[in-house]
N, C-alpha and C. Protein backbone atom coordinates (compact mmCIF):
# COMPACT_ATOMS: atom_id res chain seq x y z
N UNK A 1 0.85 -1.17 0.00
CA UNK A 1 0.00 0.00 0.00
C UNK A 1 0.90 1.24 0.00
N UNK A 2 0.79 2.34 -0.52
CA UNK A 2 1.56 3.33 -0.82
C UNK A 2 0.88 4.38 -0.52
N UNK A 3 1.77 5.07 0.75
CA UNK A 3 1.50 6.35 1.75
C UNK A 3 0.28 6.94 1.47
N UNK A 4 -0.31 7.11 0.06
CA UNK A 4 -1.05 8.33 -0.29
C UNK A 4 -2.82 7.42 0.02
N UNK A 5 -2.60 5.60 -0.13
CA UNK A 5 -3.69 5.07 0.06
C UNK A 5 -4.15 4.95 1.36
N UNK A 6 -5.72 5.16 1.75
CA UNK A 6 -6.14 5.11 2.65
C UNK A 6 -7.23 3.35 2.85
N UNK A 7 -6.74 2.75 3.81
CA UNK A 7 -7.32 1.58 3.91
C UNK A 7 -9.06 1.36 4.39
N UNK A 8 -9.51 0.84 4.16
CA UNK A 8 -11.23 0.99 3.94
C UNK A 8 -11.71 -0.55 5.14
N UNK A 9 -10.47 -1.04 5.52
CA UNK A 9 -10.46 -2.46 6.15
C UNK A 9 -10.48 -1.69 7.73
N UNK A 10 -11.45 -2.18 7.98
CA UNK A 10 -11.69 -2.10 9.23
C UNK A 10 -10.26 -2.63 10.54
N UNK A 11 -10.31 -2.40 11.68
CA UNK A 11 -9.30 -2.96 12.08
C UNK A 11 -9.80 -4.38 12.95
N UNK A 12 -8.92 -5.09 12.69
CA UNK A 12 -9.14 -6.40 13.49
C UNK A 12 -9.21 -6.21 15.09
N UNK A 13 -10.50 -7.09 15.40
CA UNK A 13 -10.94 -6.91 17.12
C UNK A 13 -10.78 -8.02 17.79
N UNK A 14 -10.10 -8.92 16.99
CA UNK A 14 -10.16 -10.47 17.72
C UNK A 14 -8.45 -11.17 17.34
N UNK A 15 -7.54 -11.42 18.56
CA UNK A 15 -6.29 -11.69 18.44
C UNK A 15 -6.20 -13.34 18.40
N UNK A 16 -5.97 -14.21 18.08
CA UNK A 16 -5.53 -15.55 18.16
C UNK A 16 -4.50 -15.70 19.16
N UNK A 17 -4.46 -16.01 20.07
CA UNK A 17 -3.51 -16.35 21.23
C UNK A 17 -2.95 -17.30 21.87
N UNK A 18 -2.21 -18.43 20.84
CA UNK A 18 -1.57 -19.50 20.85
C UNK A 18 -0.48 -19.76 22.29
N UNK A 19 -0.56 -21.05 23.12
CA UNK A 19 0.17 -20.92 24.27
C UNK A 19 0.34 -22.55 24.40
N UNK A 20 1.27 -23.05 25.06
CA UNK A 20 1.37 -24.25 26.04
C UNK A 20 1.30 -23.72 27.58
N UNK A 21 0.57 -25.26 27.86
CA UNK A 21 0.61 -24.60 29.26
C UNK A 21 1.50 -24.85 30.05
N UNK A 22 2.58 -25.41 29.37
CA UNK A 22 3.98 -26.06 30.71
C UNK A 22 5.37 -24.57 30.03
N UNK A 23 4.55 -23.97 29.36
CA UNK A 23 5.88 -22.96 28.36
C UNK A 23 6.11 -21.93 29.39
N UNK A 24 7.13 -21.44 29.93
CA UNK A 24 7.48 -20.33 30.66
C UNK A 24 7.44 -19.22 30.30
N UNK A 25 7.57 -18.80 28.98
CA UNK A 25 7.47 -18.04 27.95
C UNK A 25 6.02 -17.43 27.92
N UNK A 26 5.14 -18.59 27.69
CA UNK A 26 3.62 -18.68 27.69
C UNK A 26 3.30 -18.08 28.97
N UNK A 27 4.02 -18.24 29.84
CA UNK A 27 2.75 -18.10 31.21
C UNK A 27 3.18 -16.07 31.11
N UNK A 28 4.55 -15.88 30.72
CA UNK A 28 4.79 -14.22 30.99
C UNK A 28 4.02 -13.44 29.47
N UNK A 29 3.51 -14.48 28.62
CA UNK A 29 2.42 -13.80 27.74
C UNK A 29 1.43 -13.70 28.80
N UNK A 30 0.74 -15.12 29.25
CA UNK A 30 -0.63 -15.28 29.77
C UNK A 30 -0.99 -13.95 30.70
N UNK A 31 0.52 -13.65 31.54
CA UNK A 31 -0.13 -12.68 32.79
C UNK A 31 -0.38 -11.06 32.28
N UNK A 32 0.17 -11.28 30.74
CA UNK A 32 0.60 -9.79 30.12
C UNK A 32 -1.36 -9.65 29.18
N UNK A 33 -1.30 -10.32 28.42
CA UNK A 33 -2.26 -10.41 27.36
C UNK A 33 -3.71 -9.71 27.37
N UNK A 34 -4.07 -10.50 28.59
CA UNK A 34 -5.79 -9.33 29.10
C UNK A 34 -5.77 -8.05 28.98
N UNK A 35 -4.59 -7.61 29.68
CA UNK A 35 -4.31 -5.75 30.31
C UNK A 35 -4.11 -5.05 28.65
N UNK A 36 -3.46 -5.52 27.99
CA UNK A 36 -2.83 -5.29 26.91
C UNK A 36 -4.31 -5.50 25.58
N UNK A 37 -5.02 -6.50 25.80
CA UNK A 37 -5.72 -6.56 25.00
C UNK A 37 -6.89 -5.30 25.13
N UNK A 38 -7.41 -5.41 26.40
CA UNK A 38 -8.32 -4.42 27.26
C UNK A 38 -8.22 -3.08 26.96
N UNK A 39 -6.65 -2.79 26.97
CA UNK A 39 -6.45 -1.23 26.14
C UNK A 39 -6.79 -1.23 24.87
N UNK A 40 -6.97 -1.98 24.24
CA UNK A 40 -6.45 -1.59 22.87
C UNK A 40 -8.60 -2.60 22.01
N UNK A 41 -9.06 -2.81 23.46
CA UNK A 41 -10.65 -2.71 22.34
C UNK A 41 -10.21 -3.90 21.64
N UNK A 42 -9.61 -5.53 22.03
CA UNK A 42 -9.56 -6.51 20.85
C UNK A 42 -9.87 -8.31 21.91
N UNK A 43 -10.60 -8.35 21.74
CA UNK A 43 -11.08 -9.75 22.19
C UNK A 43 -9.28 -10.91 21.67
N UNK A 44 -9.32 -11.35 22.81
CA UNK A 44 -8.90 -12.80 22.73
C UNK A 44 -9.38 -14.15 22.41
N UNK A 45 -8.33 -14.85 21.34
CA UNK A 45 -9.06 -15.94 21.57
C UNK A 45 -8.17 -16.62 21.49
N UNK A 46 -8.46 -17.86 22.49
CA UNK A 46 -7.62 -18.66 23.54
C UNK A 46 -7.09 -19.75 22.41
N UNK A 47 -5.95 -20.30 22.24
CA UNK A 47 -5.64 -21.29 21.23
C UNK A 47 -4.36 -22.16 22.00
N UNK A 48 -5.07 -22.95 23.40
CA UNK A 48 -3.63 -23.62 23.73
C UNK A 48 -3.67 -24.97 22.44
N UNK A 49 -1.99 -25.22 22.74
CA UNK A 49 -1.91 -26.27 21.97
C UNK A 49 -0.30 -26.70 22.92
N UNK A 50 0.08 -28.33 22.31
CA UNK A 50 1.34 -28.74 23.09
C UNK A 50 2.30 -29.11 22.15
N UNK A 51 3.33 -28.24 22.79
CA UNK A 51 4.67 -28.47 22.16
C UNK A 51 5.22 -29.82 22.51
N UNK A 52 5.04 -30.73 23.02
CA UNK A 52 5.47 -32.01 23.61
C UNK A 52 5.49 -32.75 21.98
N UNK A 53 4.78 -32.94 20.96
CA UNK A 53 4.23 -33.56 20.21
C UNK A 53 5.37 -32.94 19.08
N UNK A 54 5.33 -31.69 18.79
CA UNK A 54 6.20 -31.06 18.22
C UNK A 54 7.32 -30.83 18.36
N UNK A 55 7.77 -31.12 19.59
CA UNK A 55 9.70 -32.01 20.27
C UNK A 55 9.49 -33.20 19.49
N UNK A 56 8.66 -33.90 20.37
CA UNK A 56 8.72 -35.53 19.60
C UNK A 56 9.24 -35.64 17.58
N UNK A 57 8.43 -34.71 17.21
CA UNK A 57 8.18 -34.66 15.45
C UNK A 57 10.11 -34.47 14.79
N UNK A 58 10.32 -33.43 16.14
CA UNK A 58 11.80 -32.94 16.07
C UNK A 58 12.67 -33.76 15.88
N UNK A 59 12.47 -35.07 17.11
CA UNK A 59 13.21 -36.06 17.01
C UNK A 59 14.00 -35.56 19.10
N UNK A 60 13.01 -34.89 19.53
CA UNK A 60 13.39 -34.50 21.03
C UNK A 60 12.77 -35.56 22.13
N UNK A 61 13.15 -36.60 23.20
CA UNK A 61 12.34 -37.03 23.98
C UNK A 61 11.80 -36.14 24.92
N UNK A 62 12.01 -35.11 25.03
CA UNK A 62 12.07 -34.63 26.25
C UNK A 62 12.66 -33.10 25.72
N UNK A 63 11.85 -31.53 26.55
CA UNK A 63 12.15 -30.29 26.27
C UNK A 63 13.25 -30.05 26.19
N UNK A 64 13.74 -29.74 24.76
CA UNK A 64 15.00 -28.64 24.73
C UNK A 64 15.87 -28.33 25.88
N UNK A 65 14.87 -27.66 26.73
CA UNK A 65 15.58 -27.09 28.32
C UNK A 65 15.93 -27.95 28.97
N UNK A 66 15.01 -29.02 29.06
CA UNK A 66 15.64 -30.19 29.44
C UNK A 66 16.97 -30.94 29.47
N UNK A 67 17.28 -31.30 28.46
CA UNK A 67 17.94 -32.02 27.48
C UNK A 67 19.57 -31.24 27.49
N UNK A 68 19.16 -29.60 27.39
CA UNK A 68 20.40 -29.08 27.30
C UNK A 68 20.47 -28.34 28.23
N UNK A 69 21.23 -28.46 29.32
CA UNK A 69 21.41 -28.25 30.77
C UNK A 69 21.88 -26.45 30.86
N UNK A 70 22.23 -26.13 29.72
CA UNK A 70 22.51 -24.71 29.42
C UNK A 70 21.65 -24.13 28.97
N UNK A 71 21.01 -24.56 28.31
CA UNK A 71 19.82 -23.73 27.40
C UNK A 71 18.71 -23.66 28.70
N UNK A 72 18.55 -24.77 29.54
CA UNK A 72 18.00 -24.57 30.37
C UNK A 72 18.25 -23.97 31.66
N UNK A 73 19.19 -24.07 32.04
CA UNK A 73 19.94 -22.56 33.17
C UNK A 73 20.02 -21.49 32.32
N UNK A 74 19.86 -21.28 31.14
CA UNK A 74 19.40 -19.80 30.70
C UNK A 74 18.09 -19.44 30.72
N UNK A 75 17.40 -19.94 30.37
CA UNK A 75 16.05 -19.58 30.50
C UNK A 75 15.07 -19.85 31.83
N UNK A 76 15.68 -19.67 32.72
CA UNK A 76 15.40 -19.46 34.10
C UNK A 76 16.09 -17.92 34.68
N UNK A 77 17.10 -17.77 33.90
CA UNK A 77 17.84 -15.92 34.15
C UNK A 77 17.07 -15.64 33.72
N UNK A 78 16.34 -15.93 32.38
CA UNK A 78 15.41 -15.36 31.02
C UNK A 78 14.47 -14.85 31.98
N UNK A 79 13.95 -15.96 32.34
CA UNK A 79 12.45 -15.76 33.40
C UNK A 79 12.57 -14.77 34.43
N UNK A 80 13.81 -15.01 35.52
CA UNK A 80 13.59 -13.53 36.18
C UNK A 80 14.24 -12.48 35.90
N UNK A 81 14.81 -12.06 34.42
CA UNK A 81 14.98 -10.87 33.95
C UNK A 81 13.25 -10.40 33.61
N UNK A 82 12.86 -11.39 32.64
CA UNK A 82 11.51 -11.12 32.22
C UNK A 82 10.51 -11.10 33.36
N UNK A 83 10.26 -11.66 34.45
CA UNK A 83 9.22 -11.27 35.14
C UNK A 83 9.64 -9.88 36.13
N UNK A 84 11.15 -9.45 36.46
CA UNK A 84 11.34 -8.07 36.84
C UNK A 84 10.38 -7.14 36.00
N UNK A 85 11.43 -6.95 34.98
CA UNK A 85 11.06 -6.21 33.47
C UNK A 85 9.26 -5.42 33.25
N UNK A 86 8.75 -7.34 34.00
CA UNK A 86 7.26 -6.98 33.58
C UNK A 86 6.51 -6.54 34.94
N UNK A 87 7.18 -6.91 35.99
CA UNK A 87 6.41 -6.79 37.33
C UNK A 87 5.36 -7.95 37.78
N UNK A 88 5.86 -9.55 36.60
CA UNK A 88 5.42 -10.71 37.19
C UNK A 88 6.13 -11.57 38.67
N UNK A 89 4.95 -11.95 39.55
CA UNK A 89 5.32 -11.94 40.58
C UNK A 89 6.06 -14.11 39.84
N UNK A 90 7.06 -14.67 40.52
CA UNK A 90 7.34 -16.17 40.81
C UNK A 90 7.78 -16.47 42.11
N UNK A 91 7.74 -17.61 42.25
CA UNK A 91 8.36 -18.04 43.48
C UNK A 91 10.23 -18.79 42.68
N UNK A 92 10.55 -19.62 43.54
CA UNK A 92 12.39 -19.32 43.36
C UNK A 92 12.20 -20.30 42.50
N UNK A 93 10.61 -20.90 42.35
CA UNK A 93 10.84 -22.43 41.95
C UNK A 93 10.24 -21.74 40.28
N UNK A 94 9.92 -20.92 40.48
CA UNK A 94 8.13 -20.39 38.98
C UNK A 94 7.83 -21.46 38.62
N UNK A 95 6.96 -22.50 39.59
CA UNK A 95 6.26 -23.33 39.50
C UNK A 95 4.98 -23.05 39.84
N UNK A 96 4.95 -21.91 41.29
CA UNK A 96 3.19 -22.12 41.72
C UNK A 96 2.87 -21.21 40.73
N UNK A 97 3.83 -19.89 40.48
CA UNK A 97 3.21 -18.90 39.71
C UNK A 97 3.05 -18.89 38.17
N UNK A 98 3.59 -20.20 37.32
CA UNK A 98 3.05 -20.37 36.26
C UNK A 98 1.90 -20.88 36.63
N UNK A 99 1.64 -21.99 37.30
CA UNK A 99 0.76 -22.79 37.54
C UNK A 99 -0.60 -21.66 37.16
N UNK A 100 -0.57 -20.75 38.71
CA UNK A 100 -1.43 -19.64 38.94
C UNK A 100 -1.47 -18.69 37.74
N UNK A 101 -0.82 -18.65 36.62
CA UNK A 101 -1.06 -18.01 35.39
C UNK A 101 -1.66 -18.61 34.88
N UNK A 102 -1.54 -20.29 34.00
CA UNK A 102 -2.55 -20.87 33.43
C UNK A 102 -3.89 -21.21 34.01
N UNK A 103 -4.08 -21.22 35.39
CA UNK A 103 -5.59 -21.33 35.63
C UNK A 103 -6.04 -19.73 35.48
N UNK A 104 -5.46 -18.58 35.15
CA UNK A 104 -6.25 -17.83 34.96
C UNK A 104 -6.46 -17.70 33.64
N UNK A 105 -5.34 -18.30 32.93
CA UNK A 105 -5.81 -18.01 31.43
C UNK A 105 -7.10 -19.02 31.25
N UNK A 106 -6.99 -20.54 31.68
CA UNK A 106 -8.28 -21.27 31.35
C UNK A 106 -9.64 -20.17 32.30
N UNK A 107 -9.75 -19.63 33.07
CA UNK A 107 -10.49 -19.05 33.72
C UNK A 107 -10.87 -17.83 33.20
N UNK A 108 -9.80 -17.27 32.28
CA UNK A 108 -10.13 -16.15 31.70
C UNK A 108 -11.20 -16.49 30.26
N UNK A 109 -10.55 -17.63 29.56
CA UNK A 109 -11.10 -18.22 28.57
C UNK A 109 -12.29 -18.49 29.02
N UNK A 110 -12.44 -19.70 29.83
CA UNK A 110 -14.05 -19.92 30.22
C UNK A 110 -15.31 -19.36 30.97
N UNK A 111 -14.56 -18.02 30.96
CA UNK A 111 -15.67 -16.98 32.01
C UNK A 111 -15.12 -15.65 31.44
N UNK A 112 -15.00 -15.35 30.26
CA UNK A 112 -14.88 -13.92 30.21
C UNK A 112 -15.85 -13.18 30.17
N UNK A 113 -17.14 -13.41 29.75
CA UNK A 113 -18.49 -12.71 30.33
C UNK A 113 -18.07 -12.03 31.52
N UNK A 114 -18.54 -13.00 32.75
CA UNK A 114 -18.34 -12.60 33.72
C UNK A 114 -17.11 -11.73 34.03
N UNK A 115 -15.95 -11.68 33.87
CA UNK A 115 -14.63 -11.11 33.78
C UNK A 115 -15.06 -9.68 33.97
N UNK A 116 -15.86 -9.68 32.73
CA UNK A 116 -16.23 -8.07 32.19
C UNK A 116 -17.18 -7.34 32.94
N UNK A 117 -18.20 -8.34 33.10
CA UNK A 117 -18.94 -7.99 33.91
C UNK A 117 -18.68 -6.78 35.07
């Protein structure tokens, strides 16, 4: 499209929001996504799916992080650079507090009526 055209397409109100629920990554979307969507006037819609299946396809038994004892002591700095950064609360383990992220995303998904309410 070229500067001078003006678009006639409405803007999109509904985001696709793809997640696992064991992804660490996923849970510092999950706690971000509502607040963020809420500003901006655009419905979510919830699309978990599992990467377990898609290691396997890889030729992985078992997560990446797992597997590679570095990749996985990095992405635990990852996590509490990223939950500073964002002002997500974890414990030393970010076990209860992913946990406590994906039941709000299924909770957010299956009761957003009420949410709004």
């Amino acid at each position: 499209m070229s500067p001078t055209t003006v678009s006639t397409t409405p803007p999109a109100r509904d985001i696709e929001f793809w997640f696992d629920f064991g992804s660490n990554y996923s849970y510092l979307s999950v706690m971000r996504i509502e607040a963020e969507a809420a500003a901006r006037g655009v419905r979510i819609v919830w699309r978990p799916f599992l990467l377990g299946p898609i290691f396997r396809a890889l030729g992985f038994d078992n997560s990446p992080f797992v597997l590679q004892k570095e990749k996985g002591a990095y992405v635990w700095k990852d996590m509490e650079r990223q939950c500073r950064k964002y002002g997500i609360a974890r414990d030393a383990r970010g076990v209860a507090r992913r946990r406590a992220g994906m039941d709000r995303c299924i909770l957010s998904r299956d009761h957003a009526a009420e949410l709004r309410a």
